[in-house]
Each structure stands twice: as structure tokens, then as C-alpha cells.
C-alpha atoms as a PDB file:
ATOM      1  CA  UNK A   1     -32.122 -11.368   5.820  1.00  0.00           C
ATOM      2  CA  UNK A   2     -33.608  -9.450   3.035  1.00  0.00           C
ATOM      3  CA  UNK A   3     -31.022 -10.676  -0.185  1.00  0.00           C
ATOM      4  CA  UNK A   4     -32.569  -7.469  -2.691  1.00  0.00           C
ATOM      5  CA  UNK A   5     -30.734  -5.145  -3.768  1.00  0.00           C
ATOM      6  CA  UNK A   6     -30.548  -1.238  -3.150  1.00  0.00           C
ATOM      7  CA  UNK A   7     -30.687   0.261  -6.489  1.00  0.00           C
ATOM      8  CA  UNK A   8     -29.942   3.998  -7.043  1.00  0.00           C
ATOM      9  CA  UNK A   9     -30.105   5.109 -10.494  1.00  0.00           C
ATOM     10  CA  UNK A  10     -28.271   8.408 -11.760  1.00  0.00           C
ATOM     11  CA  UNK A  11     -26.235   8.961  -8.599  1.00  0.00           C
ATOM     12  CA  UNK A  12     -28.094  10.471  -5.349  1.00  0.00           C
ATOM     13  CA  UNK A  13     -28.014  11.298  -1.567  1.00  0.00           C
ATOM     14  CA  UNK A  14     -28.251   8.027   1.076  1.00  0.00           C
ATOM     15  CA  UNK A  15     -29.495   8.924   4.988  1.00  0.00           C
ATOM     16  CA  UNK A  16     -26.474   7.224   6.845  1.00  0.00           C
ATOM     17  CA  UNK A  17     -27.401   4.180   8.499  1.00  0.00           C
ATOM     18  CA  UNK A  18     -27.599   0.103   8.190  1.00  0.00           C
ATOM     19  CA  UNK A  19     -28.258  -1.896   5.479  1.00  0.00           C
ATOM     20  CA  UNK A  20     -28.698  -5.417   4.927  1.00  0.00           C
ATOM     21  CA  UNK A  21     -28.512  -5.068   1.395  1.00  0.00           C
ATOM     22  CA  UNK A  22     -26.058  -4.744  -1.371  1.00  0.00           C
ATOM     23  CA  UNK A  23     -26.221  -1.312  -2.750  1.00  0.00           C
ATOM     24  CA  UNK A  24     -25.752  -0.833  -6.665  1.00  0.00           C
ATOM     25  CA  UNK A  25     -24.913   2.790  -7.586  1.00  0.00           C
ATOM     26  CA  UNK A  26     -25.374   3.968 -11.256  1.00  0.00           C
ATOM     27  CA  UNK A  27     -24.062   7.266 -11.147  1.00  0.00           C
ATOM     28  CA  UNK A  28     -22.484   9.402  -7.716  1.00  0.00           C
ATOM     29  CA  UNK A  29     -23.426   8.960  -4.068  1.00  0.00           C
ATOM     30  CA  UNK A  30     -23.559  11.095  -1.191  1.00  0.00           C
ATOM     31  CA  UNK A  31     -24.046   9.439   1.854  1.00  0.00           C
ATOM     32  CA  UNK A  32     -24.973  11.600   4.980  1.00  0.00           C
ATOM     33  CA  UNK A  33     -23.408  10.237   8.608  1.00  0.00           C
ATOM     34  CA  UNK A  34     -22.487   6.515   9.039  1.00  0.00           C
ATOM     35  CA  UNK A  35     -23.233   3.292   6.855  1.00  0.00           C
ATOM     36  CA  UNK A  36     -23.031   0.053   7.443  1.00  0.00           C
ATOM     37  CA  UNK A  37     -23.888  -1.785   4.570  1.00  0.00           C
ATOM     38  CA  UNK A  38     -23.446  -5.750   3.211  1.00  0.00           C
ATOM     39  CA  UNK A  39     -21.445  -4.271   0.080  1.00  0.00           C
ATOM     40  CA  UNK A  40     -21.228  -1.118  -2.013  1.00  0.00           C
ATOM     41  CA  UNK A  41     -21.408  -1.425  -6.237  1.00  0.00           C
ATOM     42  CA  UNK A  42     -20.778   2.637  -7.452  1.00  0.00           C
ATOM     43  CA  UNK A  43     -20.187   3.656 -10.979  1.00  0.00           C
ATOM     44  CA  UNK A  44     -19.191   7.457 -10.005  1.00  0.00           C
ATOM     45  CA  UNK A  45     -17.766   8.973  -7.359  1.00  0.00           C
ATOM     46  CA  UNK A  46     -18.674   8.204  -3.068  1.00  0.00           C
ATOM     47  CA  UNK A  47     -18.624  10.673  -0.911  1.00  0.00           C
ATOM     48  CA  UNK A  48     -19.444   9.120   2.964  1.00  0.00           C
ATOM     49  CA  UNK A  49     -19.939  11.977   5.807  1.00  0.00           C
ATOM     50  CA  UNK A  50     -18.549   9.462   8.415  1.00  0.00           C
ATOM     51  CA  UNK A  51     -17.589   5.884   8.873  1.00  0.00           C
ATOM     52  CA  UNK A  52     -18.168   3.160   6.237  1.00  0.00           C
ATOM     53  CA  UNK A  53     -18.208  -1.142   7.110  1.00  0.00           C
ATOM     54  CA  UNK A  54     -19.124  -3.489   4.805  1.00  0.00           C
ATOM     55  CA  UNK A  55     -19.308  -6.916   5.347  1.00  0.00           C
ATOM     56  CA  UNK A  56     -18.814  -7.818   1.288  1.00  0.00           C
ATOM     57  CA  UNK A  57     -16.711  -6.263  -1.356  1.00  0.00           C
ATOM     58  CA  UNK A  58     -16.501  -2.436  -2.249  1.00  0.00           C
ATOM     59  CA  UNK A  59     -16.358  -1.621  -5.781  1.00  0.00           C
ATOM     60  CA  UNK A  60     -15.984   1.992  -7.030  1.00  0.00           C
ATOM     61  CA  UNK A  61     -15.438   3.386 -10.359  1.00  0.00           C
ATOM     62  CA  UNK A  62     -13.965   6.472  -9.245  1.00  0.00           C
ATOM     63  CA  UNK A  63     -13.317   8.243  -6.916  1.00  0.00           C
ATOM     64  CA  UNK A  64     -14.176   7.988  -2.325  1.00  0.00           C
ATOM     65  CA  UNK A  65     -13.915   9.795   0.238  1.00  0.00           C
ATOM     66  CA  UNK A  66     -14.507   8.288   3.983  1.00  0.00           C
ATOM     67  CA  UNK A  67     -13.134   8.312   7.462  1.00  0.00           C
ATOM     68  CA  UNK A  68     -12.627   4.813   9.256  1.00  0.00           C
ATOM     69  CA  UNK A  69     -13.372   2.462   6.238  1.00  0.00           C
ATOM     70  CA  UNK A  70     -13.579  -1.329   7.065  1.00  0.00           C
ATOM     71  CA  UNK A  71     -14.313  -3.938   4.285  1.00  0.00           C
ATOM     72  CA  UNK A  72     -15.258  -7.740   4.924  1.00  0.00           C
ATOM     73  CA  UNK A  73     -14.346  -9.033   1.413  1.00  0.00           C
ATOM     74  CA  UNK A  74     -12.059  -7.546  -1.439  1.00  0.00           C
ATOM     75  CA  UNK A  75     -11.509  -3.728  -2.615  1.00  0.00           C
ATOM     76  CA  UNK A  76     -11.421  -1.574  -5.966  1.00  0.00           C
ATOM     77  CA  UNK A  77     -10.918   1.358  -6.502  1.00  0.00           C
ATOM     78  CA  UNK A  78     -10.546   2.797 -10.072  1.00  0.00           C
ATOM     79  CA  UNK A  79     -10.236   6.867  -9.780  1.00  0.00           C
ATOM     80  CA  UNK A  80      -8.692   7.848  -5.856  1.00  0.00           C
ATOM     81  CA  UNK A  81      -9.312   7.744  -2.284  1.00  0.00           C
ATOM     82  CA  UNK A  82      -9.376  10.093   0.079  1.00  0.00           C
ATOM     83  CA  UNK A  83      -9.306   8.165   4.039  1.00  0.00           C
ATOM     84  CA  UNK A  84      -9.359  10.506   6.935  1.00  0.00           C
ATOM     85  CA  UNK A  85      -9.067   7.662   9.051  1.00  0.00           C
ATOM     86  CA  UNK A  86      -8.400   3.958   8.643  1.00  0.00           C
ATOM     87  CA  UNK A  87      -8.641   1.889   5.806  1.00  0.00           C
ATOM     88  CA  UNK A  88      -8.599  -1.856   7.271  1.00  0.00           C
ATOM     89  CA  UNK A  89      -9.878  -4.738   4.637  1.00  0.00           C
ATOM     90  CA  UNK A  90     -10.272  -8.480   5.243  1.00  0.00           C
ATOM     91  CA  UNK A  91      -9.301  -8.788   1.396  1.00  0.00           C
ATOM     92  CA  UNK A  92      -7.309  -7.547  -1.417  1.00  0.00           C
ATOM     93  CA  UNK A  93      -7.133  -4.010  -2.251  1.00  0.00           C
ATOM     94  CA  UNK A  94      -6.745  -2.636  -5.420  1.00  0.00           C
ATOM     95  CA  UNK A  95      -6.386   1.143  -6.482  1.00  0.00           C
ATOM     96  CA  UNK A  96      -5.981   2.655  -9.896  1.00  0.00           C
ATOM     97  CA  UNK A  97      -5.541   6.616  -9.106  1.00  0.00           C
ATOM     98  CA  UNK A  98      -4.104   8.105  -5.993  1.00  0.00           C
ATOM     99  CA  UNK A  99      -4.949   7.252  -2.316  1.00  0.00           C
ATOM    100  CA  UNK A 100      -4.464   8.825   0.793  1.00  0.00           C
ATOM    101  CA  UNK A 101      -4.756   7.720   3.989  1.00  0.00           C
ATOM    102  CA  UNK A 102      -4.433   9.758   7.225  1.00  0.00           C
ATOM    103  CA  UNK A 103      -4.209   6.188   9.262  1.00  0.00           C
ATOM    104  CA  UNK A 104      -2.965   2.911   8.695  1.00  0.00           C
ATOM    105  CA  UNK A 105      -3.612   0.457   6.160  1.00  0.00           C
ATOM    106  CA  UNK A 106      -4.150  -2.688   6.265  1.00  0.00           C
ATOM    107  CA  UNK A 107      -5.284  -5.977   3.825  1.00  0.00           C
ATOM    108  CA  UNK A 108      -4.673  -9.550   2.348  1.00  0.00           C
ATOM    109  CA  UNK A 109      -2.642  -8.008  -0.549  1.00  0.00           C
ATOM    110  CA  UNK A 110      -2.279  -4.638  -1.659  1.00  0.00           C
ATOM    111  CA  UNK A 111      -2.001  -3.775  -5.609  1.00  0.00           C
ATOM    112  CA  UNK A 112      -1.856   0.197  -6.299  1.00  0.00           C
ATOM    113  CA  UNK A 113      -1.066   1.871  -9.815  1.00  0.00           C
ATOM    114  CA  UNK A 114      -0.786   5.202  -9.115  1.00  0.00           C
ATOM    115  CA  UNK A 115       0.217   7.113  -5.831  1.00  0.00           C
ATOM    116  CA  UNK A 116      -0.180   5.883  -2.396  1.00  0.00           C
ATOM    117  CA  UNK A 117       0.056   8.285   0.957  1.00  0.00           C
ATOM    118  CA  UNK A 118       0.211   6.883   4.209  1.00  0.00           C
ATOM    119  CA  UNK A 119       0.127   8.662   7.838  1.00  0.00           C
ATOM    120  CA  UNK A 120       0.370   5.707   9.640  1.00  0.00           C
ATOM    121  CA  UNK A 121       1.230   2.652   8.997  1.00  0.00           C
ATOM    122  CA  UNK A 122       0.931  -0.427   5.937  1.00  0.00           C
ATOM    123  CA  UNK A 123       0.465  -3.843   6.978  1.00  0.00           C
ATOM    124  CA  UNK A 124      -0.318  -6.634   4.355  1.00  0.00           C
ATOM    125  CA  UNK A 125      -0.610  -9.954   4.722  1.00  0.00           C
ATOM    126  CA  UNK A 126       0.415 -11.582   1.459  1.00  0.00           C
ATOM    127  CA  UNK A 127       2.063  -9.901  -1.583  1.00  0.00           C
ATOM    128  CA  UNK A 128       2.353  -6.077  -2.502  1.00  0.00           C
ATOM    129  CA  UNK A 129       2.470  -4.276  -5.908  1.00  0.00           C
ATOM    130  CA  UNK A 130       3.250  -0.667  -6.554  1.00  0.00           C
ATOM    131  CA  UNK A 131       3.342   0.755  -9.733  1.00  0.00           C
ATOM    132  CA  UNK A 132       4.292   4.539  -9.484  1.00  0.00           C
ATOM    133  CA  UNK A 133       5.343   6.153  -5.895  1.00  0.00           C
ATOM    134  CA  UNK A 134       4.646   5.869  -2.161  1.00  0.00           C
ATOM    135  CA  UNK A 135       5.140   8.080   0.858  1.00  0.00           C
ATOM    136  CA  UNK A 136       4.756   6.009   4.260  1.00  0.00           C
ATOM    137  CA  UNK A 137       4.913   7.823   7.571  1.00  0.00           C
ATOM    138  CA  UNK A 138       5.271   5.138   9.949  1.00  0.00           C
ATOM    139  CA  UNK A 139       6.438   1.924   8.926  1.00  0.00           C
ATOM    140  CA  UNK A 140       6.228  -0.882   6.357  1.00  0.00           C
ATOM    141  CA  UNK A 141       5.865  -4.719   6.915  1.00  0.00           C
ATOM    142  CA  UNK A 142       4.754  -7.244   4.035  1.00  0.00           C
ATOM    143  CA  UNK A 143       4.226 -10.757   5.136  1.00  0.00           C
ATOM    144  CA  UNK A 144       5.779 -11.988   1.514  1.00  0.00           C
ATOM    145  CA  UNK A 145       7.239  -9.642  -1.071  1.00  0.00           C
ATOM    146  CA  UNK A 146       6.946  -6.427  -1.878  1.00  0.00           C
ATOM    147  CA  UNK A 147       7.787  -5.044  -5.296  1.00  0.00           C
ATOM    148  CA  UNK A 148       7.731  -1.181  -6.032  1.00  0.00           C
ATOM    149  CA  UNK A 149       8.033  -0.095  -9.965  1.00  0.00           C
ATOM    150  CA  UNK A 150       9.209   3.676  -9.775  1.00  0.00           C
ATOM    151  CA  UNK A 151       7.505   6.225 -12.229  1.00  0.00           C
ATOM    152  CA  UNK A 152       7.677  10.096 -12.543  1.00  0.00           C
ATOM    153  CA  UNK A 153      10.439  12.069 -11.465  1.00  0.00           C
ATOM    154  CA  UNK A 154       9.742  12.298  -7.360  1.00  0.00           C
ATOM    155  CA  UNK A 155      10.824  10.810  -4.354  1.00  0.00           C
ATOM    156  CA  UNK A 156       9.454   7.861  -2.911  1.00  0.00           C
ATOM    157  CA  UNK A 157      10.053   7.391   0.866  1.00  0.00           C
ATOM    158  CA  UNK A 158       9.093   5.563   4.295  1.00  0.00           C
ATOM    159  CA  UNK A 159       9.921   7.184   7.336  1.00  0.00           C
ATOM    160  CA  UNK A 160       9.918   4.558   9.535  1.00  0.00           C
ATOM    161  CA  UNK A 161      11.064   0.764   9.340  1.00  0.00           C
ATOM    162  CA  UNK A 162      10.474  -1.851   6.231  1.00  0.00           C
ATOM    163  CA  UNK A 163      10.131  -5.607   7.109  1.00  0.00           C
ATOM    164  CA  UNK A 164       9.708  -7.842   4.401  1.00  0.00           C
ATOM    165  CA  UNK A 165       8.816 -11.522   4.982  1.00  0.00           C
ATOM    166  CA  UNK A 166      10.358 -12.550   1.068  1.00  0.00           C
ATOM    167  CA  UNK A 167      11.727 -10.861  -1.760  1.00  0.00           C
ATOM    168  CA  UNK A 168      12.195  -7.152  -2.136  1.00  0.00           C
ATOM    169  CA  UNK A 169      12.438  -5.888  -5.299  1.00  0.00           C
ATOM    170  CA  UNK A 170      12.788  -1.733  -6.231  1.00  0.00           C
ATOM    171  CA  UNK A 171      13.251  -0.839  -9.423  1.00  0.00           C
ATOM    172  CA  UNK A 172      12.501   2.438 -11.348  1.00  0.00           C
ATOM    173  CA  UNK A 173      11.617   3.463 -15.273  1.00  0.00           C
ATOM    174  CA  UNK A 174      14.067   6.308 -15.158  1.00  0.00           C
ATOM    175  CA  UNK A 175      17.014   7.800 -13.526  1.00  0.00           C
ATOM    176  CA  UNK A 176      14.529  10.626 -11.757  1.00  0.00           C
ATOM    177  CA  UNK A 177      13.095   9.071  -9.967  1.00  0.00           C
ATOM    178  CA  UNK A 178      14.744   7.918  -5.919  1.00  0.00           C
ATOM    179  CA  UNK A 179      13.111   5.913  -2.725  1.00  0.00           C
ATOM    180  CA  UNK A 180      14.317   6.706   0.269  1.00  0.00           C
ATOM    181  CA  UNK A 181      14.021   4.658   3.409  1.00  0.00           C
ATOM    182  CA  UNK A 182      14.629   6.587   6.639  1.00  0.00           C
ATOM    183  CA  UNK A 183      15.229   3.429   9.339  1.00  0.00           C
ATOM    184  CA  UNK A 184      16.031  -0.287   9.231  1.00  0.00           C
ATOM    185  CA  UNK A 185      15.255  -2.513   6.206  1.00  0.00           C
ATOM    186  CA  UNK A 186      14.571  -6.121   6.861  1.00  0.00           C
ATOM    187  CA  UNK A 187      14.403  -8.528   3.997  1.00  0.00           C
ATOM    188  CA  UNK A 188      13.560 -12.586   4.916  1.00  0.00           C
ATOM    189  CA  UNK A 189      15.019 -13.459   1.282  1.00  0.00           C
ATOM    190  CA  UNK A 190      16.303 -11.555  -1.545  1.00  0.00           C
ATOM    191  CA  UNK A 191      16.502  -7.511  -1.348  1.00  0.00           C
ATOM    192  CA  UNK A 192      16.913  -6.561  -5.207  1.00  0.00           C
ATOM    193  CA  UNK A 193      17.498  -2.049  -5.398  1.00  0.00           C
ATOM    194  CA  UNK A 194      17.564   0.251  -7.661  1.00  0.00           C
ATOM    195  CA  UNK A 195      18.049   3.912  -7.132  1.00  0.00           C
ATOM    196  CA  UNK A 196      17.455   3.500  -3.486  1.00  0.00           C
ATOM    197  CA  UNK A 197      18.615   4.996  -0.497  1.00  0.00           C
ATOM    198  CA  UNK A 198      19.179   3.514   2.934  1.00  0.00           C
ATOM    199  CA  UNK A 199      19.837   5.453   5.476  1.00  0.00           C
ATOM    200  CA  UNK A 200      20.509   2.477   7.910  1.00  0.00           C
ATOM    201  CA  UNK A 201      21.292  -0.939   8.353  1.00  0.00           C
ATOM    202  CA  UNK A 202      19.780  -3.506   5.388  1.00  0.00           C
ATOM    203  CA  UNK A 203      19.750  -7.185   6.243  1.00  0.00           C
ATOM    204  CA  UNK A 204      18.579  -9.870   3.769  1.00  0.00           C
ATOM    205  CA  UNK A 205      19.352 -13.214   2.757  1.00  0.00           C
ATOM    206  CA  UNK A 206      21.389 -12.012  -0.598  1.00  0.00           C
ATOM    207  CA  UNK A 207      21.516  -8.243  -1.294  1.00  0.00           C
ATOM    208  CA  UNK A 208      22.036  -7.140  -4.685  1.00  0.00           C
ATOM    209  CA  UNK A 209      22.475  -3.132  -5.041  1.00  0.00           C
ATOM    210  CA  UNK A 210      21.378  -2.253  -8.465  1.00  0.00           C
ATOM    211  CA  UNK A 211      22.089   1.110 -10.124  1.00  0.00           C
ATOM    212  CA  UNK A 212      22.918   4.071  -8.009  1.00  0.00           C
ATOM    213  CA  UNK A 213      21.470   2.390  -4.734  1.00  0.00           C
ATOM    214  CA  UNK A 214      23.022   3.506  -1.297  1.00  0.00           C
ATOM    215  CA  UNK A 215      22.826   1.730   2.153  1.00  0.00           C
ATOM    216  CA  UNK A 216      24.302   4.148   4.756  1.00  0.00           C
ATOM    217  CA  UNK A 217      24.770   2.055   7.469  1.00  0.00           C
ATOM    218  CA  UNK A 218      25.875  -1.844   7.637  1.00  0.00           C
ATOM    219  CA  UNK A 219      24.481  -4.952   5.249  1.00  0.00           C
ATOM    220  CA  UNK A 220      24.096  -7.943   7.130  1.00  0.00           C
ATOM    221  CA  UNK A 221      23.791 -10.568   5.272  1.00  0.00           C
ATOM    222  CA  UNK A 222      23.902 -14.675   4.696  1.00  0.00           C
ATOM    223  CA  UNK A 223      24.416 -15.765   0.980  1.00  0.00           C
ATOM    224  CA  UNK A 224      25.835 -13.442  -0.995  1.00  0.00           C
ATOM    225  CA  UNK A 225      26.031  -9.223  -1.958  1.00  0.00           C
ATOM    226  CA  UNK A 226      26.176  -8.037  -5.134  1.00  0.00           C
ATOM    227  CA  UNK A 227      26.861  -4.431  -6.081  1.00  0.00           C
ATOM    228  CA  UNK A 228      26.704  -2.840  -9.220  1.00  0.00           C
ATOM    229  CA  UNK A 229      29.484  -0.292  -9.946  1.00  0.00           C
ATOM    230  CA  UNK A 230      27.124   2.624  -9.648  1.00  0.00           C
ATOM    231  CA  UNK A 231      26.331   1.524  -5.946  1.00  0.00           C
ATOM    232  CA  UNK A 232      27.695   2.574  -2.490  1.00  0.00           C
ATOM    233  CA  UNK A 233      28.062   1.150   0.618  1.00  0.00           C
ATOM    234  CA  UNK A 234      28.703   3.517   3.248  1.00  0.00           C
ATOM    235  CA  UNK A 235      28.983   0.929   6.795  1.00  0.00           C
ATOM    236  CA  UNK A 236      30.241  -2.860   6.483  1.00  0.00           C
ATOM    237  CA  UNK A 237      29.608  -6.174   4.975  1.00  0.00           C
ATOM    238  CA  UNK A 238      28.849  -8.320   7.872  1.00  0.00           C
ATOM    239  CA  UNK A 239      28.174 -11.918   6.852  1.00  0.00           C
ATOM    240  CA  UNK A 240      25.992 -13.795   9.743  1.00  0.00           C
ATOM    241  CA  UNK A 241      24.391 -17.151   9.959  1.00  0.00           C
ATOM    242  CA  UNK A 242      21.111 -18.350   9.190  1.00  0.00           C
ATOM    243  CA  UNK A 243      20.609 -18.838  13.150  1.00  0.00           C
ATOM    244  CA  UNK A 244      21.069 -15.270  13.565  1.00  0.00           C
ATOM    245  CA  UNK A 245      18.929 -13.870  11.139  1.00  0.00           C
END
């Protein structure tokens, strides 16, 4: 296998196609149909006319735009992302900027700062990090814990179900800002909310509801709940054992 480098200096237009290469981008690319490439370096923005696999990392210093993007190795992404497909990586993914996705998503670990909207479906193997909002179409599931820092003054939401293999921890900067979570939330450990709304059953371990968090429908629970005075329970307390969880 040929172990040079592609090198394109001052950003330019690539013929889709495959590469057995790494290719090192000093500027923007444009990349016309297809590419399948060992890894892709960019220091400007990526705009791929079709699919993108890459059986090494992907490293972009701004923004991309693809449909079906599969990586082999890790992910970074410092500007946006624009996926009118999948985005499926063998790897950590990490995203300063906003990213949308009109598929599913899905990685080792998953660290965004910024925005993050899903069609589909997230699925993430280890940990998960989000630092400013999400909006999730379909459902959530994070093999350990998930931890969402709320920023701005919108509404952060998941239509469909959240299962959580740890901890779950919510927690927001402000009082403007809300997450909502449409169906079931399942928590292996320790569900921690602030200004967060369920709007069905929550079962953890221990449940502590922080400021101004609402479950609407029942808790289920093993350990322990603890609610702050500004939070509601609308269903019951139901206390189950560890065989049943």
C-alpha cells in the first residue's frame, strides 16, 4: 500500500473516488461524488457530493457537509456538520459548533460543545458529553453516562426513549433554559435533573430531582429519591428490588 500522503495546498476540488492515502488539506475541499479514503486532515471547510468512509481518523477545522459518513478511527470536528445521512464512527467523536444529522448516530463516545440535531437515533458506546442543547428524534441510549450542561435560553428535547447504562446527570447555567423528554427514561445508576421534564415513567437506581424538574408519570426506583422543593412529581414513588430492575 502506497503510505504518501495526498497533499492539497490552498483548498481545491477532489474527483470522488478511492484512496489509499491520507489526505492533508491546507485550506477548503470540494470533493465531487464518493470517497473512500484511509483518513482526511482539512484546515477549512469539506464539502463531499456523496458518501464519505475512512478507515483512519477525520480531522476538520471547520466546517462538513456529507451524506452517509463512516469513520474507522476517531472524529473532530471544530466549526459544524451538516449529515444528510448517517454518521456511524468506530471512535470518539468530537464537535465544537453545531451538527446535524438527518440519520442516526453512532460512536465509542460522543463529546459535543455546541448544538447537536438528530433525526434518528444516538447510540454510544461509552460516555457522553454535551455542553449546550440537543434535539433527538428517535431515541437515546448511552452504554455509561450521559451528562448534558444546558446553555442558552431554548429547549432541549428527545422524542423518543433515553436508556442510560450509569449515571445521568442534567444540569443547566440558567433558569431559561428546559429539556424535555417525551417517553420512558431509564437510568442503570444515579439520574441527577435539573430543569427537566418527564413526560413518563423515570426509573433509576437513586433519583434526585434538582430544581424545577418534573416526572409526569411514576419513579421507580431502588435506593433512594430525593426532591428538591422546586420539583414535582406528578405519578407515584414505587420502590422495587434490584431483581426487578
Amino acid at each position: 500500500m502506497n503510505n504518501r500522503a495526498l497533499i492539497i495546498r490552498g483548498g481545491g476540488v477532489l474527483q470522488g473516488g478511492e484512496y489509499d492515502v491520507p489526505i492533508k488539506v491546507f485550506g477548503g475541499l470540494k470533493v465531487n461524488g464518493d470517497l473512500i479514503a484511509k483518513s482526511l486532515e482539512c484546515a477549512g471547510s469539506v464539502v463531499i457530493d456523496g458518501d464519505a468512509e475512512f478507515s483512519d481518523n477525520l480531522v476538520v477545522r471547520g466546517s462538513i457537509v456529507a451524506n452517509d459518513l463512516v469513520i474507522n478511527g476517531d472524529c473532530s470536528i471544530n466549526g459544524g456538520a451538516r449529515i444528510h445521512g448517517d454518521l456511524e464512527c468506530s471512535g470518539d467523536v468530537e464537535i465544537h459548533g453545531g451538527i446535524r444529522i438527518e440519520g442516526d448516530l453512532k460512536c465509542s463516545e460522543l463529546r459535543i460543545s455546541g448544538g447537536i440535531m438528530i433525526m434518528g437515533d444516538i447510540s454510544v458506546n461509552e460516555d457522553c458529553v454535551v455542553n449546550g442543547g440537543l434535539k433527538v428524534e428517535g431515541d437515546l441510549e448511552v452504554k455509561e453516562s450521559l451528562t448534558i450542561k444546558l446553555s442558552g435560553r431554548g429547549i432541549s428535547e428527545v422524542k423518543g426513549e433515553i436508556k442510560i447504562g450509569e449515571n445521568l446527570k442534567v444540569f443547566s447555567e440558567n433558569e431559561k433554559s428546559r429539556f424535555i423528554v417525551h417517553d420512558e427514561v431509564n437510568v442503570g445508576n444515579e439520574a441527577y435533573l435539573e430543569y427537566t421534564e418527564i413526560r413518563a415513567d423515570l426509573k433509576a437506581r437513586s433519583v434526585f430531582l434538582g430544581r424545577y424538574a418534573i416526572v409526569r408519570g411514576d419513579i421507580y426506583y431502588i435506593d433512594r429519591v430525593n426532591l428538591d422543593p422546586t420539583a414535582k412529581v406528578e405519578g407515584k414513588l414505587i420502590r422495587i428490588a434490584s431483581r426487578d430492575f
